[in-house]
C-alpha atoms as a PDB file:
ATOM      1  CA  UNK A   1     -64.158  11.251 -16.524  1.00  0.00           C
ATOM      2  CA  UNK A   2     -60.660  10.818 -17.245  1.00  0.00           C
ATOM      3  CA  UNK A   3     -59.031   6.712 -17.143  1.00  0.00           C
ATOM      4  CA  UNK A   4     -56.238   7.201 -14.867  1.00  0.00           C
ATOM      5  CA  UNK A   5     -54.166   4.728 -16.790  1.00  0.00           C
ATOM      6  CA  UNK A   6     -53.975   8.059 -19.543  1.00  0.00           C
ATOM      7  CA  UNK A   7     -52.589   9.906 -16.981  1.00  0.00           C
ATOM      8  CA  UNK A   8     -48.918   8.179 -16.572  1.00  0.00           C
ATOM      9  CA  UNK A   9     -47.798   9.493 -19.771  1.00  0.00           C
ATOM     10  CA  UNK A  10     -47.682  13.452 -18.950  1.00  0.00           C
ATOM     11  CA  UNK A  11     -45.061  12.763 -16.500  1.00  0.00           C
ATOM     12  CA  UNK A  12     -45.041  11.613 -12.770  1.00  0.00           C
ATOM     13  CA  UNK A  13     -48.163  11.756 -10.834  1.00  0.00           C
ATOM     14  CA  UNK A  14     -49.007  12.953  -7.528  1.00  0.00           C
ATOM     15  CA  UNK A  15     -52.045  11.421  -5.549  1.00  0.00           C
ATOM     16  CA  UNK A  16     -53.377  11.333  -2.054  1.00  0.00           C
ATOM     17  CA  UNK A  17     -55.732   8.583  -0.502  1.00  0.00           C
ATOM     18  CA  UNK A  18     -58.406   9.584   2.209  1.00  0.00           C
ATOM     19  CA  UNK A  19     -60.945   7.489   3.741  1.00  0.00           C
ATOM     20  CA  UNK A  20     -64.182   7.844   4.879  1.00  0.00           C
ATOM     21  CA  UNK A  21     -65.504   9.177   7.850  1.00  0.00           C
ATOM     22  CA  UNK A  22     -68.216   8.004   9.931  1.00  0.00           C
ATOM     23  CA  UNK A  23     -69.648  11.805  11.270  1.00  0.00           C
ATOM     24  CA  UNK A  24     -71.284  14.517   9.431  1.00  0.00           C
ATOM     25  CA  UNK A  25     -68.779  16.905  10.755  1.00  0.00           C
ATOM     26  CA  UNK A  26     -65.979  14.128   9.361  1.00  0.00           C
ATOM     27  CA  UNK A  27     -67.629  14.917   5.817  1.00  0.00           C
ATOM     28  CA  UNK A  28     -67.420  18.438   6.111  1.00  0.00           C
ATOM     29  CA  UNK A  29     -63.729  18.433   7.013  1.00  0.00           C
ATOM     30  CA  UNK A  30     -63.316  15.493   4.271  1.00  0.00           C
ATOM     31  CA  UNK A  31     -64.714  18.223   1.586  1.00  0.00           C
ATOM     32  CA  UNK A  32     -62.846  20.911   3.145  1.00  0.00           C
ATOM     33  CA  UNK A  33     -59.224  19.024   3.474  1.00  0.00           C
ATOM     34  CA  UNK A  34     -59.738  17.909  -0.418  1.00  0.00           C
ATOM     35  CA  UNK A  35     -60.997  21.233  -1.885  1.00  0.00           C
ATOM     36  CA  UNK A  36     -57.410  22.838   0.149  1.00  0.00           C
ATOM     37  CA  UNK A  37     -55.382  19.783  -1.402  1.00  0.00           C
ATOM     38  CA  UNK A  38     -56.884  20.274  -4.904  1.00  0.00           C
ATOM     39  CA  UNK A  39     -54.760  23.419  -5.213  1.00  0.00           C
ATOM     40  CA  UNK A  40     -52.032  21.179  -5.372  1.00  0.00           C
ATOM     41  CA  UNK A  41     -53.097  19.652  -8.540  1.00  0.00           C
ATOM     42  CA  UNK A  42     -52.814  16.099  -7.572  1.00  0.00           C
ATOM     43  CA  UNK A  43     -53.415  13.677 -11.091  1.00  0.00           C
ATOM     44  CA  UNK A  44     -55.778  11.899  -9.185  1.00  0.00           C
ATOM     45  CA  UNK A  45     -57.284  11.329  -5.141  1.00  0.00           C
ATOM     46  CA  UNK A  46     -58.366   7.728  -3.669  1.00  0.00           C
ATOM     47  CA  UNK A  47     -61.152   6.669  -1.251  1.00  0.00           C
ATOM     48  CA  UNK A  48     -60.383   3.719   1.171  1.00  0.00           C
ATOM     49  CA  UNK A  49     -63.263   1.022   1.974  1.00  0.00           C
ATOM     50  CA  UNK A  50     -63.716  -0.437   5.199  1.00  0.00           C
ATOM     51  CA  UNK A  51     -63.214  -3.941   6.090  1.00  0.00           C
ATOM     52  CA  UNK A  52     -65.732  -6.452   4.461  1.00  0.00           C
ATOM     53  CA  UNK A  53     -67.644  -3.721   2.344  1.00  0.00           C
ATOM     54  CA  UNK A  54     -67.962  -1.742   6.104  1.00  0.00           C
ATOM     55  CA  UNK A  55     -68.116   1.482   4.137  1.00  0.00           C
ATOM     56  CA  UNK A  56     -69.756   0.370   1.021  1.00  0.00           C
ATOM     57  CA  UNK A  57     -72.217   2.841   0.712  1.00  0.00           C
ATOM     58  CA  UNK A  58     -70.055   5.548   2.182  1.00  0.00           C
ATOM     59  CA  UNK A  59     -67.581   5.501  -0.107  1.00  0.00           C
ATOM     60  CA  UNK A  60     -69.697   5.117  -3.220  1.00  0.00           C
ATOM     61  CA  UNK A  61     -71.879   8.188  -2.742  1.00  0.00           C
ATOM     62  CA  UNK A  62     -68.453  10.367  -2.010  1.00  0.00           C
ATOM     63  CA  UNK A  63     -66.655   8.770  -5.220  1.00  0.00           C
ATOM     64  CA  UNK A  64     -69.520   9.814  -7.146  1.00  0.00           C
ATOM     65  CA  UNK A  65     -69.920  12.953  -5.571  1.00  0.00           C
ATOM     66  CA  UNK A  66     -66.238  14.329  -5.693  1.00  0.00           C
ATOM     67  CA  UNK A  67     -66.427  12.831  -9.540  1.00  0.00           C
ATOM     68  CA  UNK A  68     -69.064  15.156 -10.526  1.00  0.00           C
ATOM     69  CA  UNK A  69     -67.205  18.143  -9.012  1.00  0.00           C
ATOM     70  CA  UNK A  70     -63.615  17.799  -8.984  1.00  0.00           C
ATOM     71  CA  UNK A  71     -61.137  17.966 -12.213  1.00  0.00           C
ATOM     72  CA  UNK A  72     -59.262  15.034 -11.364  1.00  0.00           C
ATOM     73  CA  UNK A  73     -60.988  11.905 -10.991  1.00  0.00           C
ATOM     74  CA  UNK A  74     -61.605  10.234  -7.679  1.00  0.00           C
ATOM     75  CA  UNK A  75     -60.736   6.245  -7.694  1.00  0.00           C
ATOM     76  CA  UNK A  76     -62.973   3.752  -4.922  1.00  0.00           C
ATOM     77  CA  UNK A  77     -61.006   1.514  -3.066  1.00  0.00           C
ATOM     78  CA  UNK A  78     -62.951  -2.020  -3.900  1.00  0.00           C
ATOM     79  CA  UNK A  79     -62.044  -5.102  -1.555  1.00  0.00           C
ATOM     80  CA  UNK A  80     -63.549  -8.503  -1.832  1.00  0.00           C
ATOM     81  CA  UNK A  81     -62.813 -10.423   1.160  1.00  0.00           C
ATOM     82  CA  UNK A  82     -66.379 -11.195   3.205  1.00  0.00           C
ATOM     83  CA  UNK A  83     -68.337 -10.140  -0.080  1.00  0.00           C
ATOM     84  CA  UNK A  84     -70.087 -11.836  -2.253  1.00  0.00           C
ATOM     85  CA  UNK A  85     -69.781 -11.765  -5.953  1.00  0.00           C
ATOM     86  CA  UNK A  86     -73.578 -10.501  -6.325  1.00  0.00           C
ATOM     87  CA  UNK A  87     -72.354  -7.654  -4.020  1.00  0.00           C
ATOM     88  CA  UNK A  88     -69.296  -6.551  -5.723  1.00  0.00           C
ATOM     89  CA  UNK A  89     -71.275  -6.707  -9.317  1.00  0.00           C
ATOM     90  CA  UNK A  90     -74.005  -4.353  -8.137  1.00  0.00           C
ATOM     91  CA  UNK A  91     -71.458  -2.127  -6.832  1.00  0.00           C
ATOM     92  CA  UNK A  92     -69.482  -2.006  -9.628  1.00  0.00           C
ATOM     93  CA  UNK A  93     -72.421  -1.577 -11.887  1.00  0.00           C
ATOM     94  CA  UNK A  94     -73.703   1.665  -9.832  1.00  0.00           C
ATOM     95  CA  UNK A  95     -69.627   3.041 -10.628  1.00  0.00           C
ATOM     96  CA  UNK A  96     -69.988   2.272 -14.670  1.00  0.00           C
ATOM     97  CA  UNK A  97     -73.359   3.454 -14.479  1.00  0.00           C
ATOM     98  CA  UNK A  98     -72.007   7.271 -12.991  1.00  0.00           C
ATOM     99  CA  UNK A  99     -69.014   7.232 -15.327  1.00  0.00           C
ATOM    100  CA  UNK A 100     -66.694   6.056 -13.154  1.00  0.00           C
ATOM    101  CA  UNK A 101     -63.550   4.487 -14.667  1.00  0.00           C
ATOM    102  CA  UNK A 102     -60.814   3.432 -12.213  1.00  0.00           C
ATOM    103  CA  UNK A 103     -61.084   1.000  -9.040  1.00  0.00           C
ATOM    104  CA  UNK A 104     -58.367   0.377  -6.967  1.00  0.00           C
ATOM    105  CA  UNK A 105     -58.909  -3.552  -6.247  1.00  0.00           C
ATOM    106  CA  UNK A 106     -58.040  -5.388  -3.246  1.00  0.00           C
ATOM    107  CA  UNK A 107     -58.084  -8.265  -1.536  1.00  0.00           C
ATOM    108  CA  UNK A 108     -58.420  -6.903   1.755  1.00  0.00           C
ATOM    109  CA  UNK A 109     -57.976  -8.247   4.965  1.00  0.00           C
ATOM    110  CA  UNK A 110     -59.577 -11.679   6.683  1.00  0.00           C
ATOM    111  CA  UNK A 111     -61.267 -11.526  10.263  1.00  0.00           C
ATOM    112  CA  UNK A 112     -59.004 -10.680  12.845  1.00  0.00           C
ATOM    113  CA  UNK A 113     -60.249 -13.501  15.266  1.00  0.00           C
ATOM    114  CA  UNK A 114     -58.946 -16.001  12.435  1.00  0.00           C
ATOM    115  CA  UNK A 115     -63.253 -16.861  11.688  1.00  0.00           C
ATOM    116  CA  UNK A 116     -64.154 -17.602   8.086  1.00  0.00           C
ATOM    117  CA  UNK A 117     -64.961 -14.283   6.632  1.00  0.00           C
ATOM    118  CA  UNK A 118     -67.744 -16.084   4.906  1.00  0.00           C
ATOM    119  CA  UNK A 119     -67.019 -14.710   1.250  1.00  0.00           C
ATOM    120  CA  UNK A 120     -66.997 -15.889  -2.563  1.00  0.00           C
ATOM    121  CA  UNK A 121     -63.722 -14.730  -3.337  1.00  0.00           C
ATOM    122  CA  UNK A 122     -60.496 -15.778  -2.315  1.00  0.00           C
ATOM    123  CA  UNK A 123     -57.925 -13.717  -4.305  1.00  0.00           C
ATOM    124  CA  UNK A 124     -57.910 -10.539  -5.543  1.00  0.00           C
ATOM    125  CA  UNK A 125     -57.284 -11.711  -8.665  1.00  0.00           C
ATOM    126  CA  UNK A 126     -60.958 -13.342  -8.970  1.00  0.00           C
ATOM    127  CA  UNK A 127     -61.820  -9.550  -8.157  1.00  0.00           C
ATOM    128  CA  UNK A 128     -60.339  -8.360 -10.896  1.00  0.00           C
ATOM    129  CA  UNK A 129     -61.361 -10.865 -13.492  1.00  0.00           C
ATOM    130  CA  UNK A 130     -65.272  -9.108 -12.264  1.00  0.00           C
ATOM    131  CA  UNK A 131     -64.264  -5.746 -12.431  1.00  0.00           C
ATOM    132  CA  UNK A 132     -63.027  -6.847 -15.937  1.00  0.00           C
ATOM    133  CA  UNK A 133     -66.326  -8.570 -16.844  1.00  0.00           C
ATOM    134  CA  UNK A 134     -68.451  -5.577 -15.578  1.00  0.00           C
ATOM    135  CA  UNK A 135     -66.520  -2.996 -17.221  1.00  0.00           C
ATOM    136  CA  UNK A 136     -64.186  -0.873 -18.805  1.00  0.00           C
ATOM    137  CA  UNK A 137     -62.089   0.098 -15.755  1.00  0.00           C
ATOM    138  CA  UNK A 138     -58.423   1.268 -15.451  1.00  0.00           C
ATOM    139  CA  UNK A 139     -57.768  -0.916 -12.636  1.00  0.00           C
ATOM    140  CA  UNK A 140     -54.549  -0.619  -9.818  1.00  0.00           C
ATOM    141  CA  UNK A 141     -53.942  -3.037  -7.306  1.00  0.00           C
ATOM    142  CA  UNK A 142     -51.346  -3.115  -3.858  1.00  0.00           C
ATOM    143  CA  UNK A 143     -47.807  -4.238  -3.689  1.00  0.00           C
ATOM    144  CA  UNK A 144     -46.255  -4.807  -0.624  1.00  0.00           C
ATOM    145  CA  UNK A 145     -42.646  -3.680  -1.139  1.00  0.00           C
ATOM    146  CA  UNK A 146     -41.545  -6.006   2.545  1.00  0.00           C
ATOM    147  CA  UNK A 147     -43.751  -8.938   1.303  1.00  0.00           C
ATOM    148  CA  UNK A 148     -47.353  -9.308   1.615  1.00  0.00           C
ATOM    149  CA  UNK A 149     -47.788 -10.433   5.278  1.00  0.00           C
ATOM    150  CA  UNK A 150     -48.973 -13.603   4.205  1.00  0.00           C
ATOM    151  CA  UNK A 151     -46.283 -14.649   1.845  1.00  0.00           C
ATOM    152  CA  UNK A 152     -44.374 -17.640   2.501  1.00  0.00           C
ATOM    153  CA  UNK A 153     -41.277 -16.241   1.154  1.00  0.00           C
ATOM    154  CA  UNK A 154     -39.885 -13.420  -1.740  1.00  0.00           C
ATOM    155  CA  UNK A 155     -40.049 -15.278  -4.588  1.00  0.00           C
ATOM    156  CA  UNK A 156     -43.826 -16.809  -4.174  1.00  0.00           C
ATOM    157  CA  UNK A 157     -44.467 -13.233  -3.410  1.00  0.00           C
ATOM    158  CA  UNK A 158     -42.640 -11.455  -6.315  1.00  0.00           C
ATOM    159  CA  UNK A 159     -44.356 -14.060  -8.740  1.00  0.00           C
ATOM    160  CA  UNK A 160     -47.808 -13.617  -7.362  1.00  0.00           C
ATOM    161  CA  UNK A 161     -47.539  -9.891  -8.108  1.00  0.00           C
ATOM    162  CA  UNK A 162     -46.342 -10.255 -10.926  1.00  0.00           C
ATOM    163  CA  UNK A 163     -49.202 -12.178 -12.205  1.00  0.00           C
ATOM    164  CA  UNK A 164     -51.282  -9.630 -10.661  1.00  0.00           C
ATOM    165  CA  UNK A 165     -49.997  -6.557 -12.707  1.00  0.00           C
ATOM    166  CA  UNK A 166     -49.916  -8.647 -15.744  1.00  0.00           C
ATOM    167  CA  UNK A 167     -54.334  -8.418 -15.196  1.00  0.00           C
ATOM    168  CA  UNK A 168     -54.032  -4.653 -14.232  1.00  0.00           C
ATOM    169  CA  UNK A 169     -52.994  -0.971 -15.045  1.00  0.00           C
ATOM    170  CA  UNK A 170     -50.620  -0.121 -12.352  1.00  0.00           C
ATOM    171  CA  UNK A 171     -49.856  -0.404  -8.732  1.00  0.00           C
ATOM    172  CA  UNK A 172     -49.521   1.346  -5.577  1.00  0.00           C
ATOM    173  CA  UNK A 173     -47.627   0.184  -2.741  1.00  0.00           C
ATOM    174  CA  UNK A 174     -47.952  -0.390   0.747  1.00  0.00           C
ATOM    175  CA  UNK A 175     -46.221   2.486   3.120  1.00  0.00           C
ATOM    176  CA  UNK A 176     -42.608   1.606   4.168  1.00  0.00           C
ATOM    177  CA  UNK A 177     -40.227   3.857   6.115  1.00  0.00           C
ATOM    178  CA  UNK A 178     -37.047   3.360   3.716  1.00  0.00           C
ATOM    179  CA  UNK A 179     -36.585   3.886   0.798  1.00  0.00           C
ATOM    180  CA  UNK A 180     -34.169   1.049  -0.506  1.00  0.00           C
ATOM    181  CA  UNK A 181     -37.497  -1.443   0.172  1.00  0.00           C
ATOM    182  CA  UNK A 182     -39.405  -0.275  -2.593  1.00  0.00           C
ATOM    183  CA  UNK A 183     -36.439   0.777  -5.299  1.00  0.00           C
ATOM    184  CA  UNK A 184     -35.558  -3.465  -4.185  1.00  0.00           C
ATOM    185  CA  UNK A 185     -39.315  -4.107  -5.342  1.00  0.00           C
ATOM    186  CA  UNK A 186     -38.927  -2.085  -8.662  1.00  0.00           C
ATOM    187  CA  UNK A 187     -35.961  -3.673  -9.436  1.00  0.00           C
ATOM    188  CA  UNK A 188     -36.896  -6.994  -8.964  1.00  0.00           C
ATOM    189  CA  UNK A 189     -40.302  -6.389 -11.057  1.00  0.00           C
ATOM    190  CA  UNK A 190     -38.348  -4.585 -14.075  1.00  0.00           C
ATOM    191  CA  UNK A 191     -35.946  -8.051 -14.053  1.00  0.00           C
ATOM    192  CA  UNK A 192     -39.091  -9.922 -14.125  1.00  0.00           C
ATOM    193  CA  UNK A 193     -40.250  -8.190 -17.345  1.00  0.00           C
ATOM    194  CA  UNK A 194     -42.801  -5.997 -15.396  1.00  0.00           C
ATOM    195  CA  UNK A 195     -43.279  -2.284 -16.991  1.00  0.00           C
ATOM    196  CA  UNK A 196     -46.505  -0.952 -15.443  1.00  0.00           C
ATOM    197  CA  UNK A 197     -46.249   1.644 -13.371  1.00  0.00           C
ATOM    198  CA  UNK A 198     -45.490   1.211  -9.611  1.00  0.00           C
ATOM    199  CA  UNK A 199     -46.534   4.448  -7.569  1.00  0.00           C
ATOM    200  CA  UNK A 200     -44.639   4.578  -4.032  1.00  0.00           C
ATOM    201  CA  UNK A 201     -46.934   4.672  -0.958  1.00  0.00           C
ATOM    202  CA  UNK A 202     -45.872   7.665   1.203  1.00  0.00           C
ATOM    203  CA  UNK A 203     -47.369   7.849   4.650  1.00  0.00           C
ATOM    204  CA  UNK A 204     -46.811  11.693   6.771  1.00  0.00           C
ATOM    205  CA  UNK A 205     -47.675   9.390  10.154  1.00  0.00           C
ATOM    206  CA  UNK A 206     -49.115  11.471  12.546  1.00  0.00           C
ATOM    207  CA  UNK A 207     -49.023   9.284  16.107  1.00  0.00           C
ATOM    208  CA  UNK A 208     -47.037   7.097  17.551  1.00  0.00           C
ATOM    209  CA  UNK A 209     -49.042   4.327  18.370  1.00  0.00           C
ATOM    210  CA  UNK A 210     -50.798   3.900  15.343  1.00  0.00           C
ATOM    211  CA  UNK A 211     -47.735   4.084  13.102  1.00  0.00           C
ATOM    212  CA  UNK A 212     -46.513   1.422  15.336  1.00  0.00           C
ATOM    213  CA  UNK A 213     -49.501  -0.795  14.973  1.00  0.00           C
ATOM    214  CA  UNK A 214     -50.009  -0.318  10.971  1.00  0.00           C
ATOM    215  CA  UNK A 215     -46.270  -1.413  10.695  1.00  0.00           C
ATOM    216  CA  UNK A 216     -46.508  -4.548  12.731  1.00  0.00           C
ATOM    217  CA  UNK A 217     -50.030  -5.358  10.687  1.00  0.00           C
ATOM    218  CA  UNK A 218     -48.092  -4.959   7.545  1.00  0.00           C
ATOM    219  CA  UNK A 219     -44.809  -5.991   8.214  1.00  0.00           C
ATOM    220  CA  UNK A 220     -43.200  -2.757   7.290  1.00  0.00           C
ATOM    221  CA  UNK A 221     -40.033  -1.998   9.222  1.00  0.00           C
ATOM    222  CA  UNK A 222     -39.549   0.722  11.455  1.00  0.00           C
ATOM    223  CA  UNK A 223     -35.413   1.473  11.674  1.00  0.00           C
ATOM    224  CA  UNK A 224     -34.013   2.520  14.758  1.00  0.00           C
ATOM    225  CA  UNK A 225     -32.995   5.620  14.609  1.00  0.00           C
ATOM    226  CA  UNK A 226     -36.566   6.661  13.846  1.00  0.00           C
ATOM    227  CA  UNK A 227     -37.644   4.113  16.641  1.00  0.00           C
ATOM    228  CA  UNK A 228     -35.749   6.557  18.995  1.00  0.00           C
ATOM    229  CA  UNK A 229     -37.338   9.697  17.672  1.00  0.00           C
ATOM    230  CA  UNK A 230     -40.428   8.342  18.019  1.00  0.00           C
ATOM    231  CA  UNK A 231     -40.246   7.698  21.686  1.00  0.00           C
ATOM    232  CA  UNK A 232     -39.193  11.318  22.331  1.00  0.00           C
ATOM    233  CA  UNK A 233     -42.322  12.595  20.721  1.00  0.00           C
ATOM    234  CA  UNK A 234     -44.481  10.094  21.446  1.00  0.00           C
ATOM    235  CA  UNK A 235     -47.780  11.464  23.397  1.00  0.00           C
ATOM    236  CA  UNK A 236     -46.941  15.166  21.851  1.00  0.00           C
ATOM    237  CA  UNK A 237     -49.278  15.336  18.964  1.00  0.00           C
ATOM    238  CA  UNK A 238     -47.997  18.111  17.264  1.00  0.00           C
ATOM    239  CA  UNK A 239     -44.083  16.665  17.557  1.00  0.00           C
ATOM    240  CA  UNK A 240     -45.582  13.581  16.047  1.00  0.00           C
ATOM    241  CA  UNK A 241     -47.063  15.083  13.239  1.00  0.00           C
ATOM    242  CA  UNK A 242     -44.052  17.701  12.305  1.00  0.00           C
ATOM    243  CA  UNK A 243     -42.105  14.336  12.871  1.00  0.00           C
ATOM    244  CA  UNK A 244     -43.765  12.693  10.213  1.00  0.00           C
ATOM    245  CA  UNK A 245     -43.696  15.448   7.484  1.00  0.00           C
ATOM    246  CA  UNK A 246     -40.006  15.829   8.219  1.00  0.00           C
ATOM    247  CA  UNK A 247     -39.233  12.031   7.491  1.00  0.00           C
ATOM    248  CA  UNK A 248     -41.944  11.947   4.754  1.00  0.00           C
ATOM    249  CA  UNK A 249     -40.299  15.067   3.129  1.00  0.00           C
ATOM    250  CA  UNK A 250     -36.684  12.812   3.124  1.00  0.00           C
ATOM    251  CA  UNK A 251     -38.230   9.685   1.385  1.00  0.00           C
ATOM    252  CA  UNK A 252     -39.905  11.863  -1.559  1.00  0.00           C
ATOM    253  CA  UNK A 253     -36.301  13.605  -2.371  1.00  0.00           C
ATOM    254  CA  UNK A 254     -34.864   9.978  -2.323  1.00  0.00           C
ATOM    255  CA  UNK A 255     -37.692   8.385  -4.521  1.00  0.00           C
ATOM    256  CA  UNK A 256     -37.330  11.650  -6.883  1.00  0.00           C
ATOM    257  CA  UNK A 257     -33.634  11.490  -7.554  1.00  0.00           C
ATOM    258  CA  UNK A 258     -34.624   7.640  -8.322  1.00  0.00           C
ATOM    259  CA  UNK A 259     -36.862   8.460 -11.248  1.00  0.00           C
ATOM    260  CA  UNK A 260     -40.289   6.962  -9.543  1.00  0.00           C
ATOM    261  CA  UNK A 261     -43.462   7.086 -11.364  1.00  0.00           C
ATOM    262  CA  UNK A 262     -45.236   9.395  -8.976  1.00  0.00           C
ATOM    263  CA  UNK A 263     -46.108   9.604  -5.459  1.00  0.00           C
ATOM    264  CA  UNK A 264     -49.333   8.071  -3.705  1.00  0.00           C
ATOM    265  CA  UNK A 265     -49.795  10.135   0.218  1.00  0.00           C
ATOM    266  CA  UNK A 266     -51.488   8.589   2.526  1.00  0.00           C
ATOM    267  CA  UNK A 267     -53.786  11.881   3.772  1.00  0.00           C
ATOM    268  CA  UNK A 268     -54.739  10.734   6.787  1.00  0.00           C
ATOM    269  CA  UNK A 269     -57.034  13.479   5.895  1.00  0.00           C
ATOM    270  CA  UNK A 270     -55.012  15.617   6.966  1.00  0.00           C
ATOM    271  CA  UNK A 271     -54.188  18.895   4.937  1.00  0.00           C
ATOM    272  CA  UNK A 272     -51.959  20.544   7.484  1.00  0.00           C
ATOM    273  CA  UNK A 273     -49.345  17.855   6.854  1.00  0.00           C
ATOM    274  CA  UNK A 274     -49.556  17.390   3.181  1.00  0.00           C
ATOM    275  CA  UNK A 275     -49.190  21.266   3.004  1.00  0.00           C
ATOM    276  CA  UNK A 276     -46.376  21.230   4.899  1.00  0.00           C
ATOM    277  CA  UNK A 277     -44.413  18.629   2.672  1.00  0.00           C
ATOM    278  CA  UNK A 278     -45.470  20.503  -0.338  1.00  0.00           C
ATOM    279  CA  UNK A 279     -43.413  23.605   1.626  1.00  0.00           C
ATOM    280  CA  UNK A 280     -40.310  21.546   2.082  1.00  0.00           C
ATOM    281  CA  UNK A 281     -40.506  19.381  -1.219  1.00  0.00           C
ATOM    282  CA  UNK A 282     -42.470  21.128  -3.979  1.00  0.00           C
ATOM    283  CA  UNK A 283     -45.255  18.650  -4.421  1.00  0.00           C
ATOM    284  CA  UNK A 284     -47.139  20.313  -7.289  1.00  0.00           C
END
């Protein structure tokens, strides 16, 4: 299996993110929605991992399984919050073990009700000094291009980052809805010395509520015009969703013209949209 981190030389990549569902007829459309996508010959595909290790399991047996079949490799999302270190090591073990050499590694997110989340860890960077330890992995971590929701301020943010990427492979960043937010954070990492590579999050949102929701979680600001458009499709599904490929589609040909390493798109596990974007933009 291929070290994504060999990838980034042939040229921008393309990659798409799914997560894991929790119904056997969720798997079979998971299979089916990445065997239609593979035809786009994405460089690599990404499996999410719920909240405190929710989908541990889950997402180990499908990163091994669409490894052993697929000609791209397949990269686990790995967060440590909740977990302890004994956890993460047997985990990451089981991925060496099945030749599997890239994690994606995260913090990921602390109770919602504000309780202790009664982990080992308490930065991601103690994650990757394991995944280190354990293995050789190509290893990518997040970027939040409109500041890590926790950050006191930019520069505490931009630094911590930095000394983030100088540990890892790459990045991929949080979804934003303009542009100019993450060509600000490559420009402020390439002043700070930084030349991994930074893939842009992309996110084809398909409702209106939930787009809503992920954007106040993360910080990541909605402008108004789209605010508008959004409230004349909201509760029309299918508006929604042709919504979101059309704004997706006008982000990509802004991020092109700006030289960016690749593009990361956020599934949602949803083919029909990702085809769609490939019609209007050319993704493959």
């Amino acid at each position: 299996m291929t070290h994504i981190s060999e990838l980034f030389a042939d040229g921008p990549t393309l990659s798409f993110e799914f997560f894991p569902p929790k119904t056997e007829v969720g798997f079979e459309n998971l299979r089916a929605t990445i065997d239609v996508l593979a035809t786009l010959e994405p460089t690599f595909v990404s499996l999410t991992y719920g909240a405190g290790g929710s989908t541990r399991e889950t997402t180990r047996d499908l990163v091994i399984d669409l490894n052993s079949r697929l000609p791209f490799p397949a990269m686990p999302h790995l967060t440590c919050v909740g977990q302890s270190k004994a956890e993460i090591r047997e985990l990451l073990e089981s991925y060496r073990d099945a030749g599997i050499h890239n994690v994606l590694a995260l913090a990921g997110d602390p109770p919602s009700d504000g309780s202790p989340d009664g982990g080992e860890f308490t930065y991601a960077t103690e994650l990757i000094e394991l995944v280190r330890d354990v293995g050789e992995f190509t290893i990518g971590v997040a970027a939040f291009p409109e500041l890590h929701p926790r950050s006191p301020d930019r520069d505490s943010d931009r630094r911590h980052l930095v000394e983030k990427l100088e540990m890892v492979d790459f990045a991929i960043t949080q979804f934003f809805l303009e542009p100019h937010h993450f060509l600000r954070l490559r420009d402020e990492l390439d002043a700070l010395g930084v030349d991994k590579p930074l893939l842009p999050g992309v996110m084809p949102f398909i409702n209106v509520v939930g787009l809503r929701r992920m954007a106040a979680m993360n910080h990541s600001h909605i402008p108004d015009e789209l605010q508008q458009r959004l409230d004349g499709v909201d509760g029309d599904a299918e508006a929604t969703r042709r919504l979101g490929v059309e704004h997706a589609a006008g982000q990509i040909e802004v991020l092109r013209r700006e030289g960016v390493a690749g593009l990361h798109l956020y599934s949602m596990n949803r083919p029909d949209s990702i085809r769609d974007l490939d019609a209007l933009v050319g993704l493959h």
